[in-house]
Protein backbone atom coordinates (compact mmCIF):
# COMPACT_ATOMS: atom_id res chain seq x y z
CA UNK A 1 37.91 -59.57 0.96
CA UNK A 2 35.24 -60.88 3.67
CA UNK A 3 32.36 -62.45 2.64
CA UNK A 4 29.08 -62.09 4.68
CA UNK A 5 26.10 -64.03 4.39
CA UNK A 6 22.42 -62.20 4.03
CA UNK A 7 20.30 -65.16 3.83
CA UNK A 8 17.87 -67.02 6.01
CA UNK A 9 18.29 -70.64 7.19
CA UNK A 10 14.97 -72.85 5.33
CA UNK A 11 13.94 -75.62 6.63
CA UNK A 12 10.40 -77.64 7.13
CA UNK A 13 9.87 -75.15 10.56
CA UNK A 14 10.02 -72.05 8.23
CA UNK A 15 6.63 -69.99 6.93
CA UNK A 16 5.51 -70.45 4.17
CA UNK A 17 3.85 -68.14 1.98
CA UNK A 18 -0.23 -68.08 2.35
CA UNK A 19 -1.84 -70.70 -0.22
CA UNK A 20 1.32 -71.94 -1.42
CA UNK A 21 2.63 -75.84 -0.37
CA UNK A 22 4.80 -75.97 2.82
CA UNK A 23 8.70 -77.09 2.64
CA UNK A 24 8.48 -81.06 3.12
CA UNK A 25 11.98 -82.70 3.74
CA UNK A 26 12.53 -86.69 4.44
CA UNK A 27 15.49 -88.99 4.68
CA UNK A 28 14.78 -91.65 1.77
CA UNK A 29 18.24 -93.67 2.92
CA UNK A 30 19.69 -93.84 6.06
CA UNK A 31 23.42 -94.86 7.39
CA UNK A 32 22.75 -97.33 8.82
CA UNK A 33 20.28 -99.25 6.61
CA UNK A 34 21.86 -97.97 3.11
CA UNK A 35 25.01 -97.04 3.90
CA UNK A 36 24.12 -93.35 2.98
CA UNK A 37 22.35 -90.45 4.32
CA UNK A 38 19.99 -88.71 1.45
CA UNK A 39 16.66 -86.76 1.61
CA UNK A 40 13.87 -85.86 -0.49
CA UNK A 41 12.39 -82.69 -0.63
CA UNK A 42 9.20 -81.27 -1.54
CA UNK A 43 8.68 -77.26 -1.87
CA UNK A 44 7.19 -74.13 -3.58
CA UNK A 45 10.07 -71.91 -4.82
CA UNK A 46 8.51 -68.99 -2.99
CA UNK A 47 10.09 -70.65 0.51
CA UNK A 48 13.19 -69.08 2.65
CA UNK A 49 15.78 -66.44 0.89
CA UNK A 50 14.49 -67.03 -3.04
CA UNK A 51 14.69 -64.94 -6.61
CA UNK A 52 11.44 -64.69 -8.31
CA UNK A 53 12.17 -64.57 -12.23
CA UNK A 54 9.51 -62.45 -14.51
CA UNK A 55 8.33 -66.05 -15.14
CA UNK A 56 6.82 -65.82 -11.91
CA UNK A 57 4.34 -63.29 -13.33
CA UNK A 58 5.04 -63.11 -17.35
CA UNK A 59 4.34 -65.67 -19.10
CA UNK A 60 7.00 -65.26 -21.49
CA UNK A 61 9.37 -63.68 -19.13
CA UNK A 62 12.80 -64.42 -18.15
CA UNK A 63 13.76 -67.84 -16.44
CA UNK A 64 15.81 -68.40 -13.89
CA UNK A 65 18.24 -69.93 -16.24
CA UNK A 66 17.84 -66.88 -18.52
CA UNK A 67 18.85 -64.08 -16.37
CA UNK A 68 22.44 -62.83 -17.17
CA UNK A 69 24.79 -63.89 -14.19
CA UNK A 70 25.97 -60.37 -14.61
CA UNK A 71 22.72 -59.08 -13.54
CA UNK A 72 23.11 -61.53 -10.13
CA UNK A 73 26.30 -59.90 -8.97
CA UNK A 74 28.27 -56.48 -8.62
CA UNK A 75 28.36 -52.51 -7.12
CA UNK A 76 25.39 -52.03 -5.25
CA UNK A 77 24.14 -50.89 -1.79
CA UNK A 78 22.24 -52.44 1.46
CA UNK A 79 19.83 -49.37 2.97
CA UNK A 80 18.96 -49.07 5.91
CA UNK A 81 15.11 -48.11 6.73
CA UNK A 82 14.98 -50.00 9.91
CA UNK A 83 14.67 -47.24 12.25
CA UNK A 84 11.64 -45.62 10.35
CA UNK A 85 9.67 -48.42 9.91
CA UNK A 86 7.26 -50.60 12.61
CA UNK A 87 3.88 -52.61 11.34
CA UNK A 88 2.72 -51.88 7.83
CA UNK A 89 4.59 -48.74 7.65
CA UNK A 90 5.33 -47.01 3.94
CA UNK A 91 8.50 -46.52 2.73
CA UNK A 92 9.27 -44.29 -0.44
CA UNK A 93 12.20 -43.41 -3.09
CA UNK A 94 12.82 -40.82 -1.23
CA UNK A 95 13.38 -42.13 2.12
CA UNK A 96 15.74 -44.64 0.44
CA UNK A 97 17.60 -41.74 -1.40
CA UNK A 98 17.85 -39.81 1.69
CA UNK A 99 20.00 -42.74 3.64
CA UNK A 100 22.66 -43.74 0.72
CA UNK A 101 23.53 -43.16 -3.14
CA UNK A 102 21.60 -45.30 -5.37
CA UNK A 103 23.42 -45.33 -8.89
CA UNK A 104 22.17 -46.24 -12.09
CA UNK A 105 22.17 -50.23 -12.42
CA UNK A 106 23.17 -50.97 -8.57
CA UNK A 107 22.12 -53.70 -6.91
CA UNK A 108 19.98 -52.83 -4.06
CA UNK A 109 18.73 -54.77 -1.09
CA UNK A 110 16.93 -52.80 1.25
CA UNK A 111 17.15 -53.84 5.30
CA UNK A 112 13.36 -53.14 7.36
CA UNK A 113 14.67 -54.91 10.17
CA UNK A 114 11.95 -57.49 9.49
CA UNK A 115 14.13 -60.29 9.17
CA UNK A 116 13.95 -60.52 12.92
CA UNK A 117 10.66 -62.05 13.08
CA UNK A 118 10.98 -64.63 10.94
CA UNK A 119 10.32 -68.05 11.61
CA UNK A 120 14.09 -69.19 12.81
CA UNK A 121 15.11 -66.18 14.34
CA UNK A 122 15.00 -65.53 18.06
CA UNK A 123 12.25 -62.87 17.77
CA UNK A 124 10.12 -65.09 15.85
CA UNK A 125 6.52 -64.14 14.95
CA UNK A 126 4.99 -65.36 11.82
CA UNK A 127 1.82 -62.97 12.45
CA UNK A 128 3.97 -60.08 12.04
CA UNK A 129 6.54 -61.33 9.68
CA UNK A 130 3.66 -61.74 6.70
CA UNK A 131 0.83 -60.16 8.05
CA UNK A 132 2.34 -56.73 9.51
CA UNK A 133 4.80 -56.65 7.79
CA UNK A 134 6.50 -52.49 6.24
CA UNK A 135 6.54 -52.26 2.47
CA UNK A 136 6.81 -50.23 -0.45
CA UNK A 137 4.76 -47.62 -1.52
CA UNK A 138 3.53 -48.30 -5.55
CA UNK A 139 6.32 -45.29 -6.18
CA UNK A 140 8.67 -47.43 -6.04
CA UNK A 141 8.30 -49.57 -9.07
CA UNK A 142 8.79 -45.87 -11.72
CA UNK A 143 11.84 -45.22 -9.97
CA UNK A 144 13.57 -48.62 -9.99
CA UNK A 145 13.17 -48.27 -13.62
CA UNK A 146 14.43 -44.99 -14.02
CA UNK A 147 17.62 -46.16 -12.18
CA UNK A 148 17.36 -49.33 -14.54
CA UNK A 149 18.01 -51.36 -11.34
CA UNK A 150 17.87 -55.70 -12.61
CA UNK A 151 17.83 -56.96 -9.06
CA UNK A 152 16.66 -55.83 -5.53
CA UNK A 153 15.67 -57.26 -2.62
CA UNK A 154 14.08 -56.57 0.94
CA UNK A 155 13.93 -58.39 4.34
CA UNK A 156 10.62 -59.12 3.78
CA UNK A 157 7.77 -62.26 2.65
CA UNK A 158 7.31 -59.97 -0.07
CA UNK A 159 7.90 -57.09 -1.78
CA UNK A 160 4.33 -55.60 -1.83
CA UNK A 161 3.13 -53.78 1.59
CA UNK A 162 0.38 -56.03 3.05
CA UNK A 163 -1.86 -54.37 1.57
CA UNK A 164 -1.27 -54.74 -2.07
CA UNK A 165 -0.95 -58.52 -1.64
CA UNK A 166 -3.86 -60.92 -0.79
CA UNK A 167 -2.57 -60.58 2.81
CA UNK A 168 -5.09 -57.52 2.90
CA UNK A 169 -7.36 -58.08 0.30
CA UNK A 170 -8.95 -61.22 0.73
CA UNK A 171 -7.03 -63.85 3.18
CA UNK A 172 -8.90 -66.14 5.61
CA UNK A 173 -11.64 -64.69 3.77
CA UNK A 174 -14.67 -66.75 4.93
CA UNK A 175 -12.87 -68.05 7.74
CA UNK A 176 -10.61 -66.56 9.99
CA UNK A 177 -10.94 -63.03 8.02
CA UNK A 178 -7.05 -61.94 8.56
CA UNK A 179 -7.72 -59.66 5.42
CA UNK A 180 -9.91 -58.05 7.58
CA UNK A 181 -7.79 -57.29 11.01
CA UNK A 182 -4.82 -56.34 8.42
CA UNK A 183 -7.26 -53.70 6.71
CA UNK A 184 -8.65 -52.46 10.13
CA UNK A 185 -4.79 -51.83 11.66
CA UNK A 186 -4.41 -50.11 7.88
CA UNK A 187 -6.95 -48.19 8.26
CA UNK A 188 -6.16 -46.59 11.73
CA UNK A 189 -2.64 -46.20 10.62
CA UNK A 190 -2.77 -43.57 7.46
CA UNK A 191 -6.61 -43.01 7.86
CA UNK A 192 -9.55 -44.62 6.25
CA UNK A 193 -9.99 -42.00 4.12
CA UNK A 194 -6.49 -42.10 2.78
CA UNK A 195 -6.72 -46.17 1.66
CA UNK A 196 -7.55 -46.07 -1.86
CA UNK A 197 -5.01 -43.13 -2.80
CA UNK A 198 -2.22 -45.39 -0.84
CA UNK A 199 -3.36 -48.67 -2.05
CA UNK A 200 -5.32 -48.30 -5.15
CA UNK A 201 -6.32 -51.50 -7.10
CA UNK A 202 -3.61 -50.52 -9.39
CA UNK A 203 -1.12 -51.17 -7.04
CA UNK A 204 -1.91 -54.74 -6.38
CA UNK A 205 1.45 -57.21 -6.39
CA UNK A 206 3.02 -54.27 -8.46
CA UNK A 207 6.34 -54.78 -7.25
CA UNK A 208 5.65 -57.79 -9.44
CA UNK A 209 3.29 -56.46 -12.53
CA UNK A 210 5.26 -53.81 -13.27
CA UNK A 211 8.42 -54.64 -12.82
CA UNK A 212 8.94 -58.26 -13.93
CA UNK A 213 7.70 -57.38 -17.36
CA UNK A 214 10.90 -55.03 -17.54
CA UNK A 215 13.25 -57.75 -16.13
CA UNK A 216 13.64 -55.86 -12.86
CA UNK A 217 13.90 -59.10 -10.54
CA UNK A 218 13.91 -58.91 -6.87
CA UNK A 219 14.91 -61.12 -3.63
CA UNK A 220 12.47 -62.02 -0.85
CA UNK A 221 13.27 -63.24 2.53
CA UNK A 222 16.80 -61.44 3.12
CA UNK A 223 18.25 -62.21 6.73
CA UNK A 224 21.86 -63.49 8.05
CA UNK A 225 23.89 -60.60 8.64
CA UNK A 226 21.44 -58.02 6.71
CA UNK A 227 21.17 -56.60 9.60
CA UNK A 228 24.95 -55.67 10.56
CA UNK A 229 25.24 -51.55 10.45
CA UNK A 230 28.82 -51.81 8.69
CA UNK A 231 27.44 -52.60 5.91
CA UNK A 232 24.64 -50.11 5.67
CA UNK A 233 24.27 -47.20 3.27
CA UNK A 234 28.01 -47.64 1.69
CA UNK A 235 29.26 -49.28 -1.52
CA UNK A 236 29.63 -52.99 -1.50
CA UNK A 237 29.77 -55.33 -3.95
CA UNK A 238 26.16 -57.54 -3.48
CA UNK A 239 24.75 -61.31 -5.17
CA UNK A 240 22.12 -63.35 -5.26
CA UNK A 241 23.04 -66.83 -6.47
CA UNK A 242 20.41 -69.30 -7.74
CA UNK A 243 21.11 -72.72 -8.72
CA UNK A 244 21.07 -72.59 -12.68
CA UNK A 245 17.24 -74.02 -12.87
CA UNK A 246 16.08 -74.40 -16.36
CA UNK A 247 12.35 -72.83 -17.07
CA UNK A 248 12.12 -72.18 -13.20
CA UNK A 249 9.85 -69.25 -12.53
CA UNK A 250 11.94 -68.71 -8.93
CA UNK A 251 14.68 -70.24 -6.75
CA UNK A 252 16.09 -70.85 -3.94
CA UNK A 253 19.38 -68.61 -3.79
CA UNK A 254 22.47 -67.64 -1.37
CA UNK A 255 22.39 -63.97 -1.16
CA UNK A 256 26.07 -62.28 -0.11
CA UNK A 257 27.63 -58.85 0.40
CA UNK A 258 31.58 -58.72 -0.16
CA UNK A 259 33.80 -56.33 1.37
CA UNK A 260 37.27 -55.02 1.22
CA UNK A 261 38.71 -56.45 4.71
């Protein structure tokens, strides 16, 4: 069995996510002076490769702690969109079901190619990586639950398409107006007159609302070796791994693909 790793290195350099606190990390002892090395940190959950628990966005939903481990590992599939998708492109059930076999309860972690431009990685841009970034469109969220799918992930700040997330609704607004210049490359992408039947209020952070509720959890921020094409559209065996955090809404985790070597 090999073990390959698809998660992203997180440290105080890396994005953060738009109105949440940065990663903060300080020695508090030193080698020489204590005769120990140990740091502090400081962080949102909602930093590097993380699970977001329906706590995130129920109030009585799931924990971290409370999520069957069984849920967090097991058959499942890593699909590849990459070569259909550029800046705030849609992607659909369809397109997903047209690449690879999706069974009932998988785990599924789906590879944009957007990993590439986050903040560690050689082609580094964090405008694109959480302003232009592809995403899903609100489709999505019925069929997840038809295939009664617990965990997924993406390559991405975010499950929700730009547009469904403040990102286009209302960032900067009143200052640098990014909402604005997100909306406007929207717009002359699918049309102005196709916005509200693509992104209908409705659809706002849905990947969250209606999913979460349902305990259909997802990863954000999926890198490492996401990216490799041997592991694309076949069966592997997939996990996401978050340290056992009691009441914790999200986490930091080590997501993994294992296959038979």
């Amino acid at each position: 069995m090999k073990i390959y790793d698809l998660s992203q290195p997180l440290n105080a350099d890396c994005s953060f996510w738009p109105f949440y606190p940065p990663f903060e990390v300080k020695y508090i002892k030193r080698k020489s002076e204590h005769g120990v090395n140990a740091q502090y940190i400081q962080t949102s959950n909602h930093m590097g490769t993380h699970l977001d628990a329906p706590r995130h966005f129920v109030t009585k939903g799931k924990t971290i702690d409370q999520l069957p481990i069984e849920w967090l590992y097991g058959p499942g599939v890593i699909v590849d969109l990459s070569d259909m998708l550029d800046d705030l492109d849609l992607f659909r059930p369809e397109d997903i079901e047209k690449r690879a076999e999706v069974r009932e309860g998988d785990i599924l972690f789906i590879h944009t190619g957007w990993h590439k431009y986050s903040f560690l990685s050689e082609d580094a841009d964090e405008e694109r990586y959480i302003q232009r970034h592809p995403g899903p469109h609100f489709s999505i969220c019925d069929w997840l639950l038809e295939k009664k799918i617990h965990v997924w992930g993406v390559d991405l700040i975010s499950t929700d398409h730009p547009m469904n997330l403040p990102i286009g609704r209302f960032l900067g607004k009143g200052g640098l107006e990014h909402w604005q210049k997100v909306r406007a490359k929207s717009e002359a992408k699918f049309g102005k007159d196709k916005m509200e039947e693509l992104f209908p209020d409705s659809a706002y952070q849905l990947t969250h609302n209606a999913l979460f509720p349902h305990d259909c959890v997802h990863v954000e921020n999926l890198g490492g070796d996401i990216g490799l094409k041997k592991l694309h559209n076949k069966r592997l065996v997939l996990g996401a791994f978050p340290w056992k955090f009691k009441g914790g809404e999200a986490a930091f985790c080590r997501a993994v693909a294992f296959t038979e070597e």
